[in-house]
Protein backbone atom coordinates (compact mmCIF):
# COMPACT_ATOMS: atom_id res chain seq x y z
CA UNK A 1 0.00 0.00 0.00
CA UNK A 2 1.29 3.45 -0.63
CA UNK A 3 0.52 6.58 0.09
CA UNK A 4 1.62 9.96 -1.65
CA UNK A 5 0.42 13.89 -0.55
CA UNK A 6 -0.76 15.62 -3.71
CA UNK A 7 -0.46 18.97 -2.47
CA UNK A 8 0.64 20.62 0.75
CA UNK A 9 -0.88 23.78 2.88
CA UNK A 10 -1.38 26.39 0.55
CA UNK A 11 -3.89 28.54 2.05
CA UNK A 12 -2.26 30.11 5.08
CA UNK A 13 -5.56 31.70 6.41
CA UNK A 14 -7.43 28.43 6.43
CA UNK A 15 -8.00 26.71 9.15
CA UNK A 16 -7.81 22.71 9.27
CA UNK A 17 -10.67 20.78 10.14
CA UNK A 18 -9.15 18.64 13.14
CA UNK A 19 -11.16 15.52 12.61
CA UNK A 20 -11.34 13.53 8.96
CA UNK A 21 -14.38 11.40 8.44
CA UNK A 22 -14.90 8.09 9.34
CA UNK A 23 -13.50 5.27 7.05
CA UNK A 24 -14.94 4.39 4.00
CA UNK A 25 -16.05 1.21 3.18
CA UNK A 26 -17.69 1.10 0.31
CA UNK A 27 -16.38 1.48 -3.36
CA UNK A 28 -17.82 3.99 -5.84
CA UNK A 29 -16.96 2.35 -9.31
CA UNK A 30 -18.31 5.22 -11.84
CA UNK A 31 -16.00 5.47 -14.39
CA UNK A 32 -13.59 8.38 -14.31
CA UNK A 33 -13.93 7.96 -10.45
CA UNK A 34 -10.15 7.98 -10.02
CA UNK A 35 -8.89 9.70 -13.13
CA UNK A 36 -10.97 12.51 -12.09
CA UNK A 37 -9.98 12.64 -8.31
CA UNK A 38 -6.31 12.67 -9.24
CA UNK A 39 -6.92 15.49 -11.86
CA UNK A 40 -7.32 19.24 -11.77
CA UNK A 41 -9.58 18.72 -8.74
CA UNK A 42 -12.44 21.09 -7.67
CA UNK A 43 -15.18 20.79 -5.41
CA UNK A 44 -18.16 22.82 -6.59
CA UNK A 45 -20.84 24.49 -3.38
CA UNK A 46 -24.21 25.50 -4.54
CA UNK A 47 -27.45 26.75 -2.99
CA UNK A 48 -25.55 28.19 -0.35
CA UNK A 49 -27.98 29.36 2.61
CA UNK A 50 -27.05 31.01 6.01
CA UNK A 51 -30.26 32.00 8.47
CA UNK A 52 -30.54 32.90 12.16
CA UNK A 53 -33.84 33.89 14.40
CA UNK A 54 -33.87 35.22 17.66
CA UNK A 55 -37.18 35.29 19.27
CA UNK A 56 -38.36 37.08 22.62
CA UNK A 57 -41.75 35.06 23.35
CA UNK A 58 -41.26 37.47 26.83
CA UNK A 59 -39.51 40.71 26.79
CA UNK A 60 -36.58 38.04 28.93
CA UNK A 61 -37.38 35.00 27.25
CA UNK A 62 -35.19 34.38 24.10
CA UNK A 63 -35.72 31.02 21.60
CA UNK A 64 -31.91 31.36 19.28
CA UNK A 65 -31.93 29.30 16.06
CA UNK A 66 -29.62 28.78 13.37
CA UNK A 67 -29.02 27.09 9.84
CA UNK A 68 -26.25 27.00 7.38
CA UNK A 69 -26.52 24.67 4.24
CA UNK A 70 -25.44 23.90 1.15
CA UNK A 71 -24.73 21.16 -1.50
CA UNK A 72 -21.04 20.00 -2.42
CA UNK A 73 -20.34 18.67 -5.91
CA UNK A 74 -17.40 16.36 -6.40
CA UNK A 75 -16.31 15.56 -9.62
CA UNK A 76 -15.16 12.28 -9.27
CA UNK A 77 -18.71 11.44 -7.89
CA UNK A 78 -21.82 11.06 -9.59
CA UNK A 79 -23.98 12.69 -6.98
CA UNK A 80 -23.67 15.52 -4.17
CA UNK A 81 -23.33 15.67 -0.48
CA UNK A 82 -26.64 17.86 1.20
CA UNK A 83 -24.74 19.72 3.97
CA UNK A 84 -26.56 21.04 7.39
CA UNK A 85 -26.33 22.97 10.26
CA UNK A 86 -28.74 23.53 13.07
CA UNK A 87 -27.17 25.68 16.21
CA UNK A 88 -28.88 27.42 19.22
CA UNK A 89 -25.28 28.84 20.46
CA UNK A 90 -25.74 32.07 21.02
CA UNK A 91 -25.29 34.67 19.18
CA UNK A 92 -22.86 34.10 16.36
CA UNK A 93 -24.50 30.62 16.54
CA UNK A 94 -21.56 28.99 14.48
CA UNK A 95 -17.89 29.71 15.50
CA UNK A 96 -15.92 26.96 13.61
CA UNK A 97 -15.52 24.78 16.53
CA UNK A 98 -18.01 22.01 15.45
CA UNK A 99 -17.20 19.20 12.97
CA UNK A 100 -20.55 18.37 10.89
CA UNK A 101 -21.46 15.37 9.33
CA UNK A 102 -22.87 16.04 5.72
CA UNK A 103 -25.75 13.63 4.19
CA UNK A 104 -25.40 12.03 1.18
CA UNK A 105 -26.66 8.95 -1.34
CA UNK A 106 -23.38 6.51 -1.09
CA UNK A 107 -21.73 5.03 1.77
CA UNK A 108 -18.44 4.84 -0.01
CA UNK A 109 -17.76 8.86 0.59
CA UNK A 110 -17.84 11.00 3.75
CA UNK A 111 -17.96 14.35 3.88
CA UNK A 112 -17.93 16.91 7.09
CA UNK A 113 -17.39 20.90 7.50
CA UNK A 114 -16.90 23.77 9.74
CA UNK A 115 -18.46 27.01 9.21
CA UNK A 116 -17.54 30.19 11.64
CA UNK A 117 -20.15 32.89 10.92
CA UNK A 118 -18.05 35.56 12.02
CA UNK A 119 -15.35 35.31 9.55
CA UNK A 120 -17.49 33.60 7.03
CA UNK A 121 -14.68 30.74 6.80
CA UNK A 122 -16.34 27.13 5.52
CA UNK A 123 -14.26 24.40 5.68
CA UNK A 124 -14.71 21.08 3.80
CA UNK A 125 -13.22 17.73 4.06
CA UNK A 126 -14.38 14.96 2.42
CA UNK A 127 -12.95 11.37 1.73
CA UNK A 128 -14.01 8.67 -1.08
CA UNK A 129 -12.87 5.46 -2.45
CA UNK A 130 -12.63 4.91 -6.15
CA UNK A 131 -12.58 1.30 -8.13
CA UNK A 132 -13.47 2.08 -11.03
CA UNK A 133 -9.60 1.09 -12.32
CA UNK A 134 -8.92 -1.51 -9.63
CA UNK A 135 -11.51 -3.45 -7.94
CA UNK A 136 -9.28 -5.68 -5.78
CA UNK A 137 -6.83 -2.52 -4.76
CA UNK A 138 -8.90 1.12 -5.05
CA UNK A 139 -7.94 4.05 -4.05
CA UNK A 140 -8.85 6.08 -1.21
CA UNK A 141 -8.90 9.92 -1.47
CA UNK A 142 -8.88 12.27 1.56
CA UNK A 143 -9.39 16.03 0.70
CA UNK A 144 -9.45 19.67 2.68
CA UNK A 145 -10.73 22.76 1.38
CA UNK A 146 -11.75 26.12 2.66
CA UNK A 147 -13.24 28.85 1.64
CA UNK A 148 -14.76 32.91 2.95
CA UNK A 149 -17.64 32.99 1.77
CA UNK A 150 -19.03 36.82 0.69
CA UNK A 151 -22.95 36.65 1.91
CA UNK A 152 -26.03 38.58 1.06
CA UNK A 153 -27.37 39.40 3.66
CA UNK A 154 -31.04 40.47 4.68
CA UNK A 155 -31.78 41.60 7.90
CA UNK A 156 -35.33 41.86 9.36
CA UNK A 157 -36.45 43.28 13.09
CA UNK A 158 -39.91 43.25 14.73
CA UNK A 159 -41.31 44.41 17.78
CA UNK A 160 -44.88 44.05 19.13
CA UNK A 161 -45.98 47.23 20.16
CA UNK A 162 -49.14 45.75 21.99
CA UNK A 163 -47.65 42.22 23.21
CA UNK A 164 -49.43 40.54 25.75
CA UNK A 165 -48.40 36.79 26.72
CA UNK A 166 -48.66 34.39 24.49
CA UNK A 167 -47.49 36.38 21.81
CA UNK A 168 -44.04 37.06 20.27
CA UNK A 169 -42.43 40.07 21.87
CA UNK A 170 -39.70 41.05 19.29
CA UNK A 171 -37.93 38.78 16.42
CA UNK A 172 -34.87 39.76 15.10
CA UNK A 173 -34.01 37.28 11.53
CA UNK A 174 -31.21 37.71 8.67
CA UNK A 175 -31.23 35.42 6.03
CA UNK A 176 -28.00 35.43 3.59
CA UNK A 177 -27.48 33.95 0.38
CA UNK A 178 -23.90 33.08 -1.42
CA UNK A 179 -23.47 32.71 -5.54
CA UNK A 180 -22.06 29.23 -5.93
CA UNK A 181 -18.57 28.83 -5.07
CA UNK A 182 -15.35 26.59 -6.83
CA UNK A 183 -12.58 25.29 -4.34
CA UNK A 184 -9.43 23.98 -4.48
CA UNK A 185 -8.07 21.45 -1.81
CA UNK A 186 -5.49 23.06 0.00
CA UNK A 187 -4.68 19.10 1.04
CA UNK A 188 -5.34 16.00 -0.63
CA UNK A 189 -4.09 12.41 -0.17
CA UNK A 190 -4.13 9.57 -1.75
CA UNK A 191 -4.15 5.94 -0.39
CA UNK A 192 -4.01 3.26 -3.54
C-alpha cells in the first residue's frame, strides 16, 4: 500500500478541520472515479444558505436558532453531499468549533465541514474510495478545502408594540445567500 500527498498547505488563512471522516467502506466504481480525483480537482458548493432567528416570546425570554446549508459537488462522484447545520449557540450561533457530518446517497464517501459565521470561513473535508480502475486494490482519497464565503445578507427586526403573553415580543431574523462557489483542496491524499 502506498501513500503519496498531492499537495501541501497552501492557504495560510485556512483553518484545518481537526477531525477527517470516518473510514470508507464502500467502493464507488463510476467510471472516471479515479482519473478525475487525481486530476485538476475542484469541489463545486451550490445553494448556499445562512439563516438565524432570535425570538423574545417574553420581553426576557429568548428562543436562538440557526441554519447554514449547502450542496457539495465532487467531480469524481456522480452525486452531491446535502450539507446542514442547526445551532442554538448564542449569538454568532456557528464559531468553527463544530465538525458536521454532511448527508449524502453513497456510503463509499464521507464528507464533514466547519463554518464560523463571524469570519465567514467554511471548511470542507471529504474522503471517497474509487474502483473504477482496480476493484481488488482502489484508491482512497482524503481532501481539505476552505473557503470565505461573501454573503447577502437580509436583515429583518420586529417588535410588538401591543404584546401581551402568548405572543411574540420582538424577532430579530437575517437570512444570507452566497453565488455558488469553486474550491481547491489546500490538502489532498491519496491511499491506492
Amino acid at each position: 500500500m502506498r501513500a503519496s500527498t498531492l499537495f501541501g498547505l497552501a492557504a495560510a488563512t485556512a483553518t484545518s478541520v481537526s477531525a477527517l471522516p470516518h473510514a470508507v467502506t464502500a467502493r464507488d466504481n463510476n467510471p472516471g472515479c479515479t482519473a478525475d480525483s487525481f486530476g485538476d480537482f475542484d469541489w463545486t458548493i451550490s445553494d448556499i444558505v445562512y439563516n438565524t432567528s432570535i425570538v423574545f416570546s417574553t420581553p426576557a425570554h429568548q428562543i436562538p436558532s440557526g441554519i447554514v446549508q449547502f450542496n457539495l459537488t465532487n467531480p469524481a462522484l456522480t452525486y452531491t453531499a446535502d450539507c446542514k447545520a442547526y445551532s442554538t449557540q448564542l449569538s454568532g450561533f456557528f464559531y468553527g468549533d463544530i465538525i458536521y457530518k454532511c448527508t449524502e446517497p453513497s456510503n463509499s464517501t464521507a464528507t464533514t465541514f466547519t463554518f464560523n459565521a463571524g469570519t465567514s470561513l467554511l471548511n470542507v473535508n471529504q474522503t471517497w474510495t474509487c474502483s473504477d480502475e482496480d476493484a481488488e486494490y482502489p484508491d482512497t482519497f482524503t481532501y481539505a478545502g476552505a473557503v470565505n464565503l461573501t454573503m447577502d445578507c437580509t436583515k429583518t427586526s420586529y417588535q410588538n408594540p401591543d404584546w401581551e403573553m402568548g405572543q411574540i415580543y420582538l424577532a430579530n431574523t437575517s437570512s444570507c445567500t452566497q453565488e455558488d462557489v469553486v474550491v481547491k483542496p489546500y490538502l489532498a491524499t491519496a491511499i491506492a
